[in-house]
PDB file of N, CA and C in Angstrom:
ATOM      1  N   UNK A   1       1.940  16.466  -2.212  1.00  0.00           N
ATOM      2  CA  UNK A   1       1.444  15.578  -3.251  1.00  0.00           C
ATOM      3  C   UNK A   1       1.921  14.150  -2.960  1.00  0.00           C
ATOM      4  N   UNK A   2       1.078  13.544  -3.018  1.00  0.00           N
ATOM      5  CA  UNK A   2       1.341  11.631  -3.232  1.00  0.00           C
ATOM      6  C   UNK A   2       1.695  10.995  -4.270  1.00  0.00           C
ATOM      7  N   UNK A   3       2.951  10.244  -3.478  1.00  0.00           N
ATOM      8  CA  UNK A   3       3.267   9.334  -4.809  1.00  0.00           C
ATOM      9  C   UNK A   3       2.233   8.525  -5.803  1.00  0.00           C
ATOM     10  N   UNK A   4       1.281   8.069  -4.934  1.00  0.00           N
ATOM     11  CA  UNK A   4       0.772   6.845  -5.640  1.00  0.00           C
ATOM     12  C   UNK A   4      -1.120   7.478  -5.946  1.00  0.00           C
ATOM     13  N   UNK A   5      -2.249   6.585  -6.193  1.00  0.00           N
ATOM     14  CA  UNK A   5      -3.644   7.285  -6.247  1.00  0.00           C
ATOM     15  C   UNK A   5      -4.129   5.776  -5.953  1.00  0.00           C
ATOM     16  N   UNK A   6      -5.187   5.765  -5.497  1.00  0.00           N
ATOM     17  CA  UNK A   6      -6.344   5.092  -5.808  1.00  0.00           C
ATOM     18  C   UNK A   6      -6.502   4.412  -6.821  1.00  0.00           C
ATOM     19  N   UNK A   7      -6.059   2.897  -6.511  1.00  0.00           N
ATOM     20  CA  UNK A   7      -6.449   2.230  -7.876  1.00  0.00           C
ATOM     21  C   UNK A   7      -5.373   1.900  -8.606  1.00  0.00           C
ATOM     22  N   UNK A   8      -3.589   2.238  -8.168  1.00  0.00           N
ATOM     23  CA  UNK A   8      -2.202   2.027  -8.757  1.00  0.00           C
ATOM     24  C   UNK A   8      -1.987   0.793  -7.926  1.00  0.00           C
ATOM     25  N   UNK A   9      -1.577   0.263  -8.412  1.00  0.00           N
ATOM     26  CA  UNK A   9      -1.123  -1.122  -8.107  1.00  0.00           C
ATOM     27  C   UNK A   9       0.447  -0.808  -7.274  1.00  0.00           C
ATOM     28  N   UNK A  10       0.455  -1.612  -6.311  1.00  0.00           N
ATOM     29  CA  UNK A  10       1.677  -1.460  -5.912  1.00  0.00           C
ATOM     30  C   UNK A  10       2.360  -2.631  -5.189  1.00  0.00           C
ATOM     31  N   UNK A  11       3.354  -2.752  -5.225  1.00  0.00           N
ATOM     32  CA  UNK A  11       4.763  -3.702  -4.332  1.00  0.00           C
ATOM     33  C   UNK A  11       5.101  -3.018  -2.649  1.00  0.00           C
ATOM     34  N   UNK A  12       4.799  -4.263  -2.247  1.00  0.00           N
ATOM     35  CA  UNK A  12       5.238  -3.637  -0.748  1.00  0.00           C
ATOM     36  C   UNK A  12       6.659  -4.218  -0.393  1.00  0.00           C
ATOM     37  N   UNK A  13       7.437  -3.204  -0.067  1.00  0.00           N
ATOM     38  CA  UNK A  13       9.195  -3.758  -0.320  1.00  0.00           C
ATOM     39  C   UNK A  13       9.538  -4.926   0.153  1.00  0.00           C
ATOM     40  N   UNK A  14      10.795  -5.674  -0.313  1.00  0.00           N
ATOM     41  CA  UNK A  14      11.043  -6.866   0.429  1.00  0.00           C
ATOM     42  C   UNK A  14      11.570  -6.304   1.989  1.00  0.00           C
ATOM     43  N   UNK A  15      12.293  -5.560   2.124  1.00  0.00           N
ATOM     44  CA  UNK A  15      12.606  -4.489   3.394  1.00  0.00           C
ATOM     45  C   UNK A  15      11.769  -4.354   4.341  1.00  0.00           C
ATOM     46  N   UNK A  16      10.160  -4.325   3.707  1.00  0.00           N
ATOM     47  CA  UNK A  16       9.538  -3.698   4.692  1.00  0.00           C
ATOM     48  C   UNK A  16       9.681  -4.934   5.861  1.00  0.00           C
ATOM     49  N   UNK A  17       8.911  -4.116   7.474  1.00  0.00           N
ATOM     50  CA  UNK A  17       8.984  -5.051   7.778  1.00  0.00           C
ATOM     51  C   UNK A  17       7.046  -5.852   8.269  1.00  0.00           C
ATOM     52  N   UNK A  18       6.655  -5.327   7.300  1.00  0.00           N
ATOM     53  CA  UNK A  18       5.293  -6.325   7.278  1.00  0.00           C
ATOM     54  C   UNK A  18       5.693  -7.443   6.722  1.00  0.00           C
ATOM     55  N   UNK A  19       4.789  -8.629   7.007  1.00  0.00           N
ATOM     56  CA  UNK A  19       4.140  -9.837   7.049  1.00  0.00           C
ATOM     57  C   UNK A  19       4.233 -10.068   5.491  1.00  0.00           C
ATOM     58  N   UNK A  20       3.783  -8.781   4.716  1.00  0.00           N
ATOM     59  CA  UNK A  20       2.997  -8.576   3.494  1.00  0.00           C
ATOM     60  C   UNK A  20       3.943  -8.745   2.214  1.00  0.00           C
ATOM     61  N   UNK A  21       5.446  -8.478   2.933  1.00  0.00           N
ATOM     62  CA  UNK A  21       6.377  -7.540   2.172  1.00  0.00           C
ATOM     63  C   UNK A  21       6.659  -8.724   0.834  1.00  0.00           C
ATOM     64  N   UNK A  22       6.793  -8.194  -0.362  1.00  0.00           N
ATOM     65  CA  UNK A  22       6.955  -8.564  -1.628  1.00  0.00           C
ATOM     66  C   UNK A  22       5.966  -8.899  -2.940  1.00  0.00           C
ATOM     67  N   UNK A  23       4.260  -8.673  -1.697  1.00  0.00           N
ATOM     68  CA  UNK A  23       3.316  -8.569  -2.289  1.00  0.00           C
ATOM     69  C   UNK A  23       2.967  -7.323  -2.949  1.00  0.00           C
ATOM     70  N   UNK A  24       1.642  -7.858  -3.903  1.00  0.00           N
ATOM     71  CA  UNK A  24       1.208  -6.615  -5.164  1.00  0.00           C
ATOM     72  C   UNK A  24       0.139  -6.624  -3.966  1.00  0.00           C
ATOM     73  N   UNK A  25      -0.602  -5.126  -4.441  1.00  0.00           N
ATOM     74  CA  UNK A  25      -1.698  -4.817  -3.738  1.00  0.00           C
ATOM     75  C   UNK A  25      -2.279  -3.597  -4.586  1.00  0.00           C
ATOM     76  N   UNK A  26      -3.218  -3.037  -4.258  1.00  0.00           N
ATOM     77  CA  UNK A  26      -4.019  -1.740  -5.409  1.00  0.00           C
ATOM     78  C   UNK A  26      -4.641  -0.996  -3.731  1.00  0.00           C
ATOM     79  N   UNK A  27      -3.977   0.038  -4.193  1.00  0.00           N
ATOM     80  CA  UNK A  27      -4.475   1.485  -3.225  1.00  0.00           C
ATOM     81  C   UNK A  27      -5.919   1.730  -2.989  1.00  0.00           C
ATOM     82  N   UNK A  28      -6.961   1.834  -1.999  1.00  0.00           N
ATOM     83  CA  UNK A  28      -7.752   1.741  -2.250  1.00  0.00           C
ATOM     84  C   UNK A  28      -8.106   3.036  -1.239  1.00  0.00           C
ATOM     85  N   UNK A  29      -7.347   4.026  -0.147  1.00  0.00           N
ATOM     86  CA  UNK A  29      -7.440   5.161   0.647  1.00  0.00           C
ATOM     87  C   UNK A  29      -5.667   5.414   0.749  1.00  0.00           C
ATOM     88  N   UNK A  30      -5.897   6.711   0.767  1.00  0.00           N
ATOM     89  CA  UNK A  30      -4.933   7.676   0.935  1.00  0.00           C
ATOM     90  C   UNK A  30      -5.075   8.354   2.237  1.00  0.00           C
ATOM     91  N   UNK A  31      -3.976   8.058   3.163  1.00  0.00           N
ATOM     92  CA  UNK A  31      -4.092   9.204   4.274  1.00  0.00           C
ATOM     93  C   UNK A  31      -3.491  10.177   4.291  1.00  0.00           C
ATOM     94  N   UNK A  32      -3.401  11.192   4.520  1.00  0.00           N
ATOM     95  CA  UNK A  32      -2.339  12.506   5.022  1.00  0.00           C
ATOM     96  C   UNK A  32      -2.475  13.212   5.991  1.00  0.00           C
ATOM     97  N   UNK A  33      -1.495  12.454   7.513  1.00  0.00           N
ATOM     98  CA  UNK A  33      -1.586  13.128   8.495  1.00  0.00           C
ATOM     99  C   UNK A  33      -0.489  14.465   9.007  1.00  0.00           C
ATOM    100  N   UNK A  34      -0.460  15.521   8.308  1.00  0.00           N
ATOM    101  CA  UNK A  34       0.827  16.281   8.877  1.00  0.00           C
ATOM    102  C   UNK A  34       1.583  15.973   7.557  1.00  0.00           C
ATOM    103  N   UNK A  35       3.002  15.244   8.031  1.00  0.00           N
ATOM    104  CA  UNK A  35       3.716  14.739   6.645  1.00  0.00           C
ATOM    105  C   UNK A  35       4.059  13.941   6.666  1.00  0.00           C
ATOM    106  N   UNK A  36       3.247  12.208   7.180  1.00  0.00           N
ATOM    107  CA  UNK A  36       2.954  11.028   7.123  1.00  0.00           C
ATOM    108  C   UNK A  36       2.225  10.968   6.195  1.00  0.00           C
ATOM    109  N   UNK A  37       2.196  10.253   5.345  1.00  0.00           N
ATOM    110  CA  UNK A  37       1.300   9.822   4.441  1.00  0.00           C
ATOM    111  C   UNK A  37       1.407   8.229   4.147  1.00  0.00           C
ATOM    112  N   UNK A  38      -0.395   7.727   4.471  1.00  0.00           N
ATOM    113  CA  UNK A  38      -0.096   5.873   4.435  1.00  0.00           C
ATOM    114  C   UNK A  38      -1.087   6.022   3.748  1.00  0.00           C
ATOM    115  N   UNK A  39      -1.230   4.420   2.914  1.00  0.00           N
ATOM    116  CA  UNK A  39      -2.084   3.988   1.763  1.00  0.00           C
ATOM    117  C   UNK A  39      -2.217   2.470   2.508  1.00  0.00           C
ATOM    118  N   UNK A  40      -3.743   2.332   2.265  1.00  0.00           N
ATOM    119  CA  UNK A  40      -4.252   1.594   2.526  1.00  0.00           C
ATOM    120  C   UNK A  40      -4.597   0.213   0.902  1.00  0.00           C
ATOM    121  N   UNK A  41      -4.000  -0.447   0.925  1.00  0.00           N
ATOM    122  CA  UNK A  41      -4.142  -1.526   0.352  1.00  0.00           C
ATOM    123  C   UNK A  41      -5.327  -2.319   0.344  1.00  0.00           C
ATOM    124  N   UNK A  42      -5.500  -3.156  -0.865  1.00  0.00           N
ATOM    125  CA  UNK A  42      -6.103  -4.418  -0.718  1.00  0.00           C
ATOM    126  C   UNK A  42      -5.423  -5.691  -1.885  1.00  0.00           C
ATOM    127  N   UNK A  43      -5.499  -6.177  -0.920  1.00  0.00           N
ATOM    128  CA  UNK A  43      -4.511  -7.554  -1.928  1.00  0.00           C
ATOM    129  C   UNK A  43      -5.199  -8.413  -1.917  1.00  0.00           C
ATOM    130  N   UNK A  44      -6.162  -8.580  -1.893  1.00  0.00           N
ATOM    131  CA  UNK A  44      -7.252  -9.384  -2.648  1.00  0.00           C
ATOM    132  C   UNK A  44      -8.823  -9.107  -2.196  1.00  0.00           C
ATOM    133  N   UNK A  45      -9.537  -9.033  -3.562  1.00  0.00           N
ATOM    134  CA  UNK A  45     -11.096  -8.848  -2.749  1.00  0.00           C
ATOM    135  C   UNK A  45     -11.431  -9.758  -2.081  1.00  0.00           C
ATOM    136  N   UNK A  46     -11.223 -10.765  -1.689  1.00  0.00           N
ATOM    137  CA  UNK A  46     -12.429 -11.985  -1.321  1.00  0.00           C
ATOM    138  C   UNK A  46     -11.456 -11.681   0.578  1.00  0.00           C
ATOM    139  N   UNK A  47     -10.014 -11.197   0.371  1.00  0.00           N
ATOM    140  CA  UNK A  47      -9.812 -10.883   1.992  1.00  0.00           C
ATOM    141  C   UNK A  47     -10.137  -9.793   2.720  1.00  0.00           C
ATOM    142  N   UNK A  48     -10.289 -10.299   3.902  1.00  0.00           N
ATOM    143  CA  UNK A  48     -10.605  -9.004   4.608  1.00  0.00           C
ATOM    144  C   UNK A  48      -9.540  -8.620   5.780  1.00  0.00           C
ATOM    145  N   UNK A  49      -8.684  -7.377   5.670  1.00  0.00           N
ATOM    146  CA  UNK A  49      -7.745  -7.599   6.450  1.00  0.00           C
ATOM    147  C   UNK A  49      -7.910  -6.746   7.805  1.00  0.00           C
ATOM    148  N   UNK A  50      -7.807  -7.031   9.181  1.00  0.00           N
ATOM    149  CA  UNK A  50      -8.227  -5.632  10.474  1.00  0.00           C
ATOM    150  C   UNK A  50      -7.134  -4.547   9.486  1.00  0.00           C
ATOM    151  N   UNK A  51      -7.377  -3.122  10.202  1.00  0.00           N
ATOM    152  CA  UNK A  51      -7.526  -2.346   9.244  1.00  0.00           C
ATOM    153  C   UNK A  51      -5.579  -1.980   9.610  1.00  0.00           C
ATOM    154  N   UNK A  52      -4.909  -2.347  10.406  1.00  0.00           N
ATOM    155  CA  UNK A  52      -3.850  -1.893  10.710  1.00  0.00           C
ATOM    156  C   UNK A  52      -3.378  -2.885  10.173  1.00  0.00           C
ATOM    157  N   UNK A  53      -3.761  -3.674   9.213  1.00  0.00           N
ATOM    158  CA  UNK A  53      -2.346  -4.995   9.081  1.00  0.00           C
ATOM    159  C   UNK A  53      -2.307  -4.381   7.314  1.00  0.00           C
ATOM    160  N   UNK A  54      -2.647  -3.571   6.634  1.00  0.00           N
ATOM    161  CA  UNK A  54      -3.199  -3.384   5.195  1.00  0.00           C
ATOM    162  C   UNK A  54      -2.755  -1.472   5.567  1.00  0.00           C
ATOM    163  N   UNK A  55      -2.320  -1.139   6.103  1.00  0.00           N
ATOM    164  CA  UNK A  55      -1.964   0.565   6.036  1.00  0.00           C
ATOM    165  C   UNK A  55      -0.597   0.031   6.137  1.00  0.00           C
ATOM    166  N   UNK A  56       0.120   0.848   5.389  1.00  0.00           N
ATOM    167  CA  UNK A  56       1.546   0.889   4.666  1.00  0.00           C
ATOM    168  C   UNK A  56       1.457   2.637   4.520  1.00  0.00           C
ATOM    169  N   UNK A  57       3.105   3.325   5.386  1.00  0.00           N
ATOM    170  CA  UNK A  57       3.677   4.186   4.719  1.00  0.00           C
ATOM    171  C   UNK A  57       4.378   4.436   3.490  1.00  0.00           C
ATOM    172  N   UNK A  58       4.505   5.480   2.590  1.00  0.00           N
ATOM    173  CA  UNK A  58       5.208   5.571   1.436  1.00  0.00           C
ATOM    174  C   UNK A  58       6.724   4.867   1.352  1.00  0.00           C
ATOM    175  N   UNK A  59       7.489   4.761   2.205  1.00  0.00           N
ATOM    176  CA  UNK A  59       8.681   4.460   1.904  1.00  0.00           C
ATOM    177  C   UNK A  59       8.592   3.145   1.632  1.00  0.00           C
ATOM    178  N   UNK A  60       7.600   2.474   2.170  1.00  0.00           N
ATOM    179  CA  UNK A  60       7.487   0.633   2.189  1.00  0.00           C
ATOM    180  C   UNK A  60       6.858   0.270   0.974  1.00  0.00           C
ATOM    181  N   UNK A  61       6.833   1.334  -0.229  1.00  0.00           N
ATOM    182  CA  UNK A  61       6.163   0.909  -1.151  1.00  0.00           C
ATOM    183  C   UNK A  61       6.969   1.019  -2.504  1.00  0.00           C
ATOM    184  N   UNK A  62       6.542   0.565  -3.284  1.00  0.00           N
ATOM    185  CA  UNK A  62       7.210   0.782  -4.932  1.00  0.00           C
ATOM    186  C   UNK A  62       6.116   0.806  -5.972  1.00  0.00           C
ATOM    187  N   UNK A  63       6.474   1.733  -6.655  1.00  0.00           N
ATOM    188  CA  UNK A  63       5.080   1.318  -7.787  1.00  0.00           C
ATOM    189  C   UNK A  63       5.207  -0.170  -8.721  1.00  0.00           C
ATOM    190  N   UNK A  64       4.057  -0.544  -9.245  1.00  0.00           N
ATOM    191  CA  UNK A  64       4.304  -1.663 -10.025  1.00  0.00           C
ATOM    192  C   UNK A  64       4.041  -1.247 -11.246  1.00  0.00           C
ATOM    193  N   UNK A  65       4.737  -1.242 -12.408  1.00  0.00           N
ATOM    194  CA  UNK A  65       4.457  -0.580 -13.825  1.00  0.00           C
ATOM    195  C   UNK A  65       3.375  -1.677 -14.250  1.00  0.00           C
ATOM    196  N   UNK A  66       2.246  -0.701 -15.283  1.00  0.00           N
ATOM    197  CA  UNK A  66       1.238  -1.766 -15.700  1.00  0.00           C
ATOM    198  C   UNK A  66       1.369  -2.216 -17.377  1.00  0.00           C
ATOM    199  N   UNK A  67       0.849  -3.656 -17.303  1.00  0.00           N
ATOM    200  CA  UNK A  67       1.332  -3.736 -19.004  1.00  0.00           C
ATOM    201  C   UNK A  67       0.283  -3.738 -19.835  1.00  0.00           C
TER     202      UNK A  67
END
């Protein structure tokens, strides 16, 4: 089972070590290879990101509570 779904908003850690890290983003694919599991982001509609700079594993992530 996955932490997060389609459509949860999320924090990519300050830790991580993407480009990205401290940004919000909303899940938009779920992978599960084996027992890797990455989520594919989008942090903004109007960008378009190549598809490896926007896949994030679970540990690089945090949920963002919604208000």
């Amino acid at each position: 089972m996955t932490s997060f779904r389609t459509g949860d908003r999320v924090k990519v850690k300050e830790q991580a070590s993407s480009r990205h890290h401290g940004r919000i983003g909303t899940v938009v694919r779920t992978e599960i290879r084996g027992l890797a599991v990455t989520y594919q982001l989008s942090f903004d509609q109007t960008q378009v990101l190549p598809t490896t700079d926007n896949r994030f594993f679970e540990y690089d992530l945090e949920g963002v509570a919604s208000h």
